[in-house]
Protein backbone atom coordinates (compact mmCIF):
# COMPACT_ATOMS: atom_id res chain seq x y z
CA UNK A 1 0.00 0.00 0.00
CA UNK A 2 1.45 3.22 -1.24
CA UNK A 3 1.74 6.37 1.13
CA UNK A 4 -0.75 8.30 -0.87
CA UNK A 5 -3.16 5.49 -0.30
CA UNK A 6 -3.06 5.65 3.31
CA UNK A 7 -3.41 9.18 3.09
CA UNK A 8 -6.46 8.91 1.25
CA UNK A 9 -7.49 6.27 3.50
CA UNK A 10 -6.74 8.07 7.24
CA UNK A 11 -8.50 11.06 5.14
CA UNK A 12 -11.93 8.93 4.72
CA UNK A 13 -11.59 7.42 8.06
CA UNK A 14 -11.36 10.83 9.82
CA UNK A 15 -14.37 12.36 7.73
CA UNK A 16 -16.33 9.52 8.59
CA UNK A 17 -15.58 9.97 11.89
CA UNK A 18 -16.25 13.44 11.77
CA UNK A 19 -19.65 13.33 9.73
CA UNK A 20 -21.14 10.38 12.37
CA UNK A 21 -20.22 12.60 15.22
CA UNK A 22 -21.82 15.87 13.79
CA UNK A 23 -24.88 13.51 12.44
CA UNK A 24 -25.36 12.60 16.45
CA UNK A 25 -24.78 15.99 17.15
CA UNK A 26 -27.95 17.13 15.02
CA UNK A 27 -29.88 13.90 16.29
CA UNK A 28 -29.95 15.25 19.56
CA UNK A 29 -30.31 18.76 18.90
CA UNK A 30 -33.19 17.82 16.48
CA UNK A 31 -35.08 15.91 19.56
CA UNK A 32 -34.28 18.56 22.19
CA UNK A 33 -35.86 20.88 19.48
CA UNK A 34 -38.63 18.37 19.36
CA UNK A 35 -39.32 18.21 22.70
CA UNK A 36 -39.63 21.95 23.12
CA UNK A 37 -41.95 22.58 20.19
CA UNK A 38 -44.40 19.68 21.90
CA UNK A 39 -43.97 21.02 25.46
CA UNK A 40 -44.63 24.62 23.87
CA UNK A 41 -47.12 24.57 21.49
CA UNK A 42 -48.90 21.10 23.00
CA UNK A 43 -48.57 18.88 19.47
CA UNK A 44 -45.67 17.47 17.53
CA UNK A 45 -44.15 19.66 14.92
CA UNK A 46 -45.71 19.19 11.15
CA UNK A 47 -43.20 18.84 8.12
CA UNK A 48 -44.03 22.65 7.40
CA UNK A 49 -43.15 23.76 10.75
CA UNK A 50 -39.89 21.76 11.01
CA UNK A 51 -38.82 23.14 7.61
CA UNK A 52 -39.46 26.62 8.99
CA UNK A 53 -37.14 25.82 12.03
CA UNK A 54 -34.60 24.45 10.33
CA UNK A 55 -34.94 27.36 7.81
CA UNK A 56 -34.64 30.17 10.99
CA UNK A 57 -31.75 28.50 12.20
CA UNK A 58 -29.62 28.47 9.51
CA UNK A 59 -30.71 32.50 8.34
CA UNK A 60 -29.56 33.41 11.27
CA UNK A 61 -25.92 33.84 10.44
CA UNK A 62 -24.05 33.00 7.43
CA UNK A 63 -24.64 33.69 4.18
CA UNK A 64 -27.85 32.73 3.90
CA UNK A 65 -28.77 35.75 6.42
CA UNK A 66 -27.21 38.23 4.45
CA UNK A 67 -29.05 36.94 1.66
CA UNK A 68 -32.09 36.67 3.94
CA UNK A 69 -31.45 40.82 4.65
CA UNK A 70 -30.89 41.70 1.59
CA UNK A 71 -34.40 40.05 0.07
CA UNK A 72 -36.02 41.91 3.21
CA UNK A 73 -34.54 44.85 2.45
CA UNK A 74 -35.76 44.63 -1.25
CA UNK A 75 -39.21 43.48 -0.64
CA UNK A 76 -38.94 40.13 -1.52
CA UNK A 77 -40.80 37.83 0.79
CA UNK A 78 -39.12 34.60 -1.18
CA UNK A 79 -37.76 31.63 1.58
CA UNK A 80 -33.63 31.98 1.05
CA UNK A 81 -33.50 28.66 1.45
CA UNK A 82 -36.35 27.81 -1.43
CA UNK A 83 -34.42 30.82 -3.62
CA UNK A 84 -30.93 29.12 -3.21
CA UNK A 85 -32.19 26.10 -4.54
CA UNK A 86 -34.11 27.02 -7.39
CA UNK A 87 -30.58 29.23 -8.35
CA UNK A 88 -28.93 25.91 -7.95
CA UNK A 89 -31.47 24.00 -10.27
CA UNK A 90 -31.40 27.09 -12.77
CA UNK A 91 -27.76 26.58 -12.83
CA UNK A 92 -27.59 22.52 -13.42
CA UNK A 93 -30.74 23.19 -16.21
CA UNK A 94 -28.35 25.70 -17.65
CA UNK A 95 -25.54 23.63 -17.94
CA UNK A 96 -27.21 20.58 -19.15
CA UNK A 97 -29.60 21.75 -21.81
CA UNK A 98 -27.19 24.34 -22.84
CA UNK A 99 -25.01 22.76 -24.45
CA UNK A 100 -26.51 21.92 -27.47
CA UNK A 101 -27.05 25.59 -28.75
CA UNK A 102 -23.63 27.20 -26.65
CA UNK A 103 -21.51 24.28 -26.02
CA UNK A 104 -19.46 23.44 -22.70
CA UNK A 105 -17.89 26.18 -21.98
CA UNK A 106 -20.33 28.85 -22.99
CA UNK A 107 -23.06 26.75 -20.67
CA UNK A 108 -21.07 26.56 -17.96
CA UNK A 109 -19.90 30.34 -17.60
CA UNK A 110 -23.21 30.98 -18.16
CA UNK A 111 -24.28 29.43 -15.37
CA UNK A 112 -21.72 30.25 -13.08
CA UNK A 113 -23.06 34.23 -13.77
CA UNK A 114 -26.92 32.92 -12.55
CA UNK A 115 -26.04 33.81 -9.27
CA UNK A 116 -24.58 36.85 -9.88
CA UNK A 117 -27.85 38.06 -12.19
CA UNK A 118 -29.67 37.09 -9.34
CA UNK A 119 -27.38 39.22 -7.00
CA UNK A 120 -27.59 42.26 -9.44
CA UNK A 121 -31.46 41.43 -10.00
CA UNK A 122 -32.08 41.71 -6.17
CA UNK A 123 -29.93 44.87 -5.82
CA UNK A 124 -31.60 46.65 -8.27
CA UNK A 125 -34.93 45.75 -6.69
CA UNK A 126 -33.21 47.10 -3.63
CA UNK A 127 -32.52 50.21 -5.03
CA UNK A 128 -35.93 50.76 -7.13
CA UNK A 129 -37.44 50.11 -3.20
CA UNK A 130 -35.11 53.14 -1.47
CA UNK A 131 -35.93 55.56 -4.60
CA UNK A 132 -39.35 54.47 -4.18
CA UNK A 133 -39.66 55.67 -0.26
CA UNK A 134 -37.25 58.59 -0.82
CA UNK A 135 -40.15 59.83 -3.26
CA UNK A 136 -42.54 59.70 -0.24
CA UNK A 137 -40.19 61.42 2.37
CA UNK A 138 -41.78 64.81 1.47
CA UNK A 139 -45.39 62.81 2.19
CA UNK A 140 -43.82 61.45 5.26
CA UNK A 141 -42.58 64.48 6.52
CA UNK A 142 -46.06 66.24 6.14
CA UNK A 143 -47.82 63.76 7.64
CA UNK A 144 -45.47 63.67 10.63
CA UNK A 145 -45.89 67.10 11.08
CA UNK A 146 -49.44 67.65 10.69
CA UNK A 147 -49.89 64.86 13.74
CA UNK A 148 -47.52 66.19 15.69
CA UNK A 149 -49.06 69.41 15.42
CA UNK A 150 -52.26 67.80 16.41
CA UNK A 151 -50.82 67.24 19.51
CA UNK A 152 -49.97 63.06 18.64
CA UNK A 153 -46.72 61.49 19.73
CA UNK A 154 -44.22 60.64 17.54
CA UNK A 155 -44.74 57.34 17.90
CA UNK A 156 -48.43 57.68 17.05
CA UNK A 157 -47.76 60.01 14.23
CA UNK A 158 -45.30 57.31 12.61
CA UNK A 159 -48.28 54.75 13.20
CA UNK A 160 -50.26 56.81 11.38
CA UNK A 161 -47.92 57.17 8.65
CA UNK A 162 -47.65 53.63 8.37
CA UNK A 163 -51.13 53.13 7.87
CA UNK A 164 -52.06 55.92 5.50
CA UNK A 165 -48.47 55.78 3.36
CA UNK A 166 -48.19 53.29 0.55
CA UNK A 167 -45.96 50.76 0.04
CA UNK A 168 -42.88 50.99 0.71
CA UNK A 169 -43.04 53.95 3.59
CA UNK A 170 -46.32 52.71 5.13
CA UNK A 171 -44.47 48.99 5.56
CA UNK A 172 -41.45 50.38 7.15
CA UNK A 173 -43.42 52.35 9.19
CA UNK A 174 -45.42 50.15 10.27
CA UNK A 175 -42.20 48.22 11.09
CA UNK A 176 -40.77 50.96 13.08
CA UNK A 177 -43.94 51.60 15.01
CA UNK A 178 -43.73 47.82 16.04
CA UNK A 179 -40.50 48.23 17.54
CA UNK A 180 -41.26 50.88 19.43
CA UNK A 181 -44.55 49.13 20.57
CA UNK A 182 -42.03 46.43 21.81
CA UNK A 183 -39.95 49.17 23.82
CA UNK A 184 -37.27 50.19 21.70
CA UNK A 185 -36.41 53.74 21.74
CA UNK A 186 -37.14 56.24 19.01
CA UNK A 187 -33.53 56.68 18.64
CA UNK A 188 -32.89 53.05 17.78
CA UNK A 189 -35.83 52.38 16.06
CA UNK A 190 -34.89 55.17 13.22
CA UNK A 191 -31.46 54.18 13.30
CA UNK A 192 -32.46 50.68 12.13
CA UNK A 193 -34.96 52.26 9.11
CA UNK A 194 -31.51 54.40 8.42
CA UNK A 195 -29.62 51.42 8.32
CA UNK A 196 -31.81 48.89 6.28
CA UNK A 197 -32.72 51.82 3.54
CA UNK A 198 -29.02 54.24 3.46
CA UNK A 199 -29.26 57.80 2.01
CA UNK A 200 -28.57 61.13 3.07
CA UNK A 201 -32.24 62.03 3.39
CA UNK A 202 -33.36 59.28 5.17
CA UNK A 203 -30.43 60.27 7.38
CA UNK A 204 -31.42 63.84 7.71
CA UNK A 205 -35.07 62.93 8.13
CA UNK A 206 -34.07 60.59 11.23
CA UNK A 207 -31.99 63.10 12.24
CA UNK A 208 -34.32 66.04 12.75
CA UNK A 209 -37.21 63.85 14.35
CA UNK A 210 -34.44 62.15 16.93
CA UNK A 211 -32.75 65.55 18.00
CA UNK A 212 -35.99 67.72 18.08
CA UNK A 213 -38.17 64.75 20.17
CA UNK A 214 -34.96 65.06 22.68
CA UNK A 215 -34.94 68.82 22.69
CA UNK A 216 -38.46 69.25 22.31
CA UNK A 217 -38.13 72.20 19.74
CA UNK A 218 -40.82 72.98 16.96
CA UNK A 219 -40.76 69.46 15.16
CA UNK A 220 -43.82 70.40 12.90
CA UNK A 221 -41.91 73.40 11.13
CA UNK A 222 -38.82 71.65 11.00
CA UNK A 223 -40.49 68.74 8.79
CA UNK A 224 -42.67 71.16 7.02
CA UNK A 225 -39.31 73.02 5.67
CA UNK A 226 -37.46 69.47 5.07
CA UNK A 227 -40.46 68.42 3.41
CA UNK A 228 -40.56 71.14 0.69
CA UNK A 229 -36.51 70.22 0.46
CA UNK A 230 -37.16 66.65 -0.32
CA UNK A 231 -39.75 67.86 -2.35
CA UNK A 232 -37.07 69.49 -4.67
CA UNK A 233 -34.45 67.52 -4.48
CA UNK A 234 -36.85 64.64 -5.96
CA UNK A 235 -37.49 66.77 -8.78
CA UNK A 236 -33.83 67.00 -9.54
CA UNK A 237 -33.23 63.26 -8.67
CA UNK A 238 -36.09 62.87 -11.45
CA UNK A 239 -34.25 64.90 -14.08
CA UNK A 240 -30.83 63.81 -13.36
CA UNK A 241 -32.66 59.80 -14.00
CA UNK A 242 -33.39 61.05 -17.16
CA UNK A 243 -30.25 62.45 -18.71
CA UNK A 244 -28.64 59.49 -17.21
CA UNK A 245 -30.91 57.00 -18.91
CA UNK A 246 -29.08 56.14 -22.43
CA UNK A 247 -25.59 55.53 -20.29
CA UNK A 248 -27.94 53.18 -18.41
CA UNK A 249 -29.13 51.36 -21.33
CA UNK A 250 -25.75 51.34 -23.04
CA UNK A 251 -23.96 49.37 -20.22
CA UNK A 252 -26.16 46.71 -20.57
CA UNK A 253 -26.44 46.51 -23.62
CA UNK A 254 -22.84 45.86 -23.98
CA UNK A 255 -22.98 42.69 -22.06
CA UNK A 256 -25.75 41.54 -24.37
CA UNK A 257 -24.01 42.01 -26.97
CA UNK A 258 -21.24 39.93 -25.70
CA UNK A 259 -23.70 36.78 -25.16
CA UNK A 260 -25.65 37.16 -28.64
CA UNK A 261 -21.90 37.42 -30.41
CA UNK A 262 -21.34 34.18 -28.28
CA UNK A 263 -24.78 32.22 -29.34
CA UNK A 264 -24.43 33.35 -33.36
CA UNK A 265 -20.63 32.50 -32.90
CA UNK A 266 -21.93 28.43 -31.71
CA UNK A 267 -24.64 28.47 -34.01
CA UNK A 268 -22.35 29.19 -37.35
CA UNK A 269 -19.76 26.64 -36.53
CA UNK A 270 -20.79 24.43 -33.15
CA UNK A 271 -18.25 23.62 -30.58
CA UNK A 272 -16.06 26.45 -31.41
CA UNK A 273 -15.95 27.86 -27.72
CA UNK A 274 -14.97 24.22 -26.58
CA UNK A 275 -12.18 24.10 -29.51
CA UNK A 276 -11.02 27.29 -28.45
CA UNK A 277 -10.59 26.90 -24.86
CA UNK A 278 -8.87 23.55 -25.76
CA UNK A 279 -5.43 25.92 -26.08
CA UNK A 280 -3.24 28.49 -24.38
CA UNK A 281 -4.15 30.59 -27.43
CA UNK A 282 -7.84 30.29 -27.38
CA UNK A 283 -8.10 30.28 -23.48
CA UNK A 284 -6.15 34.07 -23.57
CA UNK A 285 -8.21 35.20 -26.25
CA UNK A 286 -11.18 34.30 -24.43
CA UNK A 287 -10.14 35.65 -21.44
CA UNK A 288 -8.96 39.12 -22.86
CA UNK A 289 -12.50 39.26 -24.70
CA UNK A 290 -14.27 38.58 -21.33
CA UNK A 291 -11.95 41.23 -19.48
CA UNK A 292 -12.85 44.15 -22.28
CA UNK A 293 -16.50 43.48 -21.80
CA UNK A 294 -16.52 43.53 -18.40
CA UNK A 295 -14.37 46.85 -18.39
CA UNK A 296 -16.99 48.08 -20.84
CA UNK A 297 -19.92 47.44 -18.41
CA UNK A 298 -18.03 48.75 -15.55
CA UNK A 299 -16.78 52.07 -17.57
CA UNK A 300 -20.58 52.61 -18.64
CA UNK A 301 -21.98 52.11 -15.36
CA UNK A 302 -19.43 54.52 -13.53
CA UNK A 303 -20.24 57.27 -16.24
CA UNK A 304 -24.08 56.98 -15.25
CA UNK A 305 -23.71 56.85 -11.59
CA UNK A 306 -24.47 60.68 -10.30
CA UNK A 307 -24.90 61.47 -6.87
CA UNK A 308 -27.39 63.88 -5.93
């Protein structure tokens, strides 16, 4: 028996070892978990509800709860753990009935990039939702300050918001007048809706409500002038989207370019891609082509990004 062999060998034994132990591990934690659910809730735990626990548990660090935050934080109410596999069946789909019409290589890069779609997808979303309730700050605001003048609380007055603002402002308001309903302060409470939605006028509207609830000073004028500010700077915002639009447009259309050139390419002569990334010469030529696109994109997407 060579060394390598027993290498291999002590190498199985150990994971072996290893995988029983953590699969007792689980076992027990799984019946403790059991347990608790039937002493709780007075029945045994369906399918559903064990999927769900097993679902929490794993979201609650990892990857999978950053994913998890960044759904929430783009409206999304998909399970991660559902989403993950449906990218991971997308991806095997993709590789298997690609080939036919792009060929190995082409299927396989192509599916390797599902994930980051998805990623670019769900940021996109995420920004379309913090647009969306920057646009209703100068609603907010108002609303705020006409209950506020009424002599209402600022936690009542957010309540309020959160039931007469559409979606998104009236859901994270709602949000925010459940944590304070639980006992978190104001300060904290705004400082999370700051933190899940980041802007500068999200900032400066959680600003003015924190500092003038702890100073007591004249709240409704103060969101009465930052409304009409808001109010103007979403007008510019607006125009500024606009100009900004054909840059937009251009950036993406360079990467579909790139993928139609490499469909017509497979479909004149098939297996091309595979012959070329069979050599040194092929494989840099590839990889050169791959690196000017993805400049391209990256130069057309800085040239449309204005701050406002």
């Amino acid at each position: 028996m060579t060394p390598s062999v027993r290498v291999i060998l002590l190498v199985l034994v150990a994971t072996l070892v290893f995988g029983v132990w953590g699969t007792t591990v689980l076992l027990d934690e799984s019946g403790r978990r059991r347990a608790l659910w039937e002493e709780t809730v007075g029945a045994r735990a369906t399918g559903s509800e064990r999927i769900k626990l097993i679902e929490r548990r794993l979201i609650a660090r990892g990857p999978l709860g950053a994913l998890a935050r960044s759904m929430t934080t783009a409206g999304v109410n998909w399970s991660p753990l559902l989403t993950v596999s449906a990218i991971a069946g997308a991806m095997l789909a993709v590789m298997i009935g690609g080939r036919p019409l792009l060929g190995r290589v082409a299927s396989t890069v192509l599916a390797l990039m599902l994930p980051l779609l998805f990623w670019q997808w769900l940021s996109r979303r995420r920004a379309k939702r913090k647009e969306d309730f920057i646009a209703q700050l100068p609603e907010l605001a108002r609303v705020v300050a006409n209950g506020n003048s009424a002599g209402l609380s600022i936690g009542r007055c957010l309540a309020m918001a959160g039931r007469e603002l559409a979606e998104p402002a009236g859901a994270e308001m709602r949000q925010v007048a459940q944590r304070l309903d639980l006992g978190v302060s104001l300060d904290q409470a705004l400082h999370e809706l700051a933190e899940r939605l980041p802007s500068r006028e999200i900032d400066v509207l959680v600003r003015t409500i924190v500092i003038q609830s702890r100073t007591g000073g004249a709240l409704s004028a103060a969101l009465t002038d930052i409304s009409q500010t808001l109010e103007d700077r979403k007008e510019l915002r607006r125009e500024v989207s606009t100009v900004i639009l054909g840059s937009s447009v251009a950036g993406y259309a360079v990467m579909g370019i790139g993928v139609g050139a490499i469909v017509l390419l497979n479909m004149i002569q098939p297996g091309l891609l595979d012959e070329m990334a069979g050599s040194m010469v092929g494989r840099v030529i590839m990889l050169v082509a791959a690196a000017f696109f993805a400049v391209g994109f990256v130069l057309m997407r800085a040239v449309s990004r204005v701050e406002v």
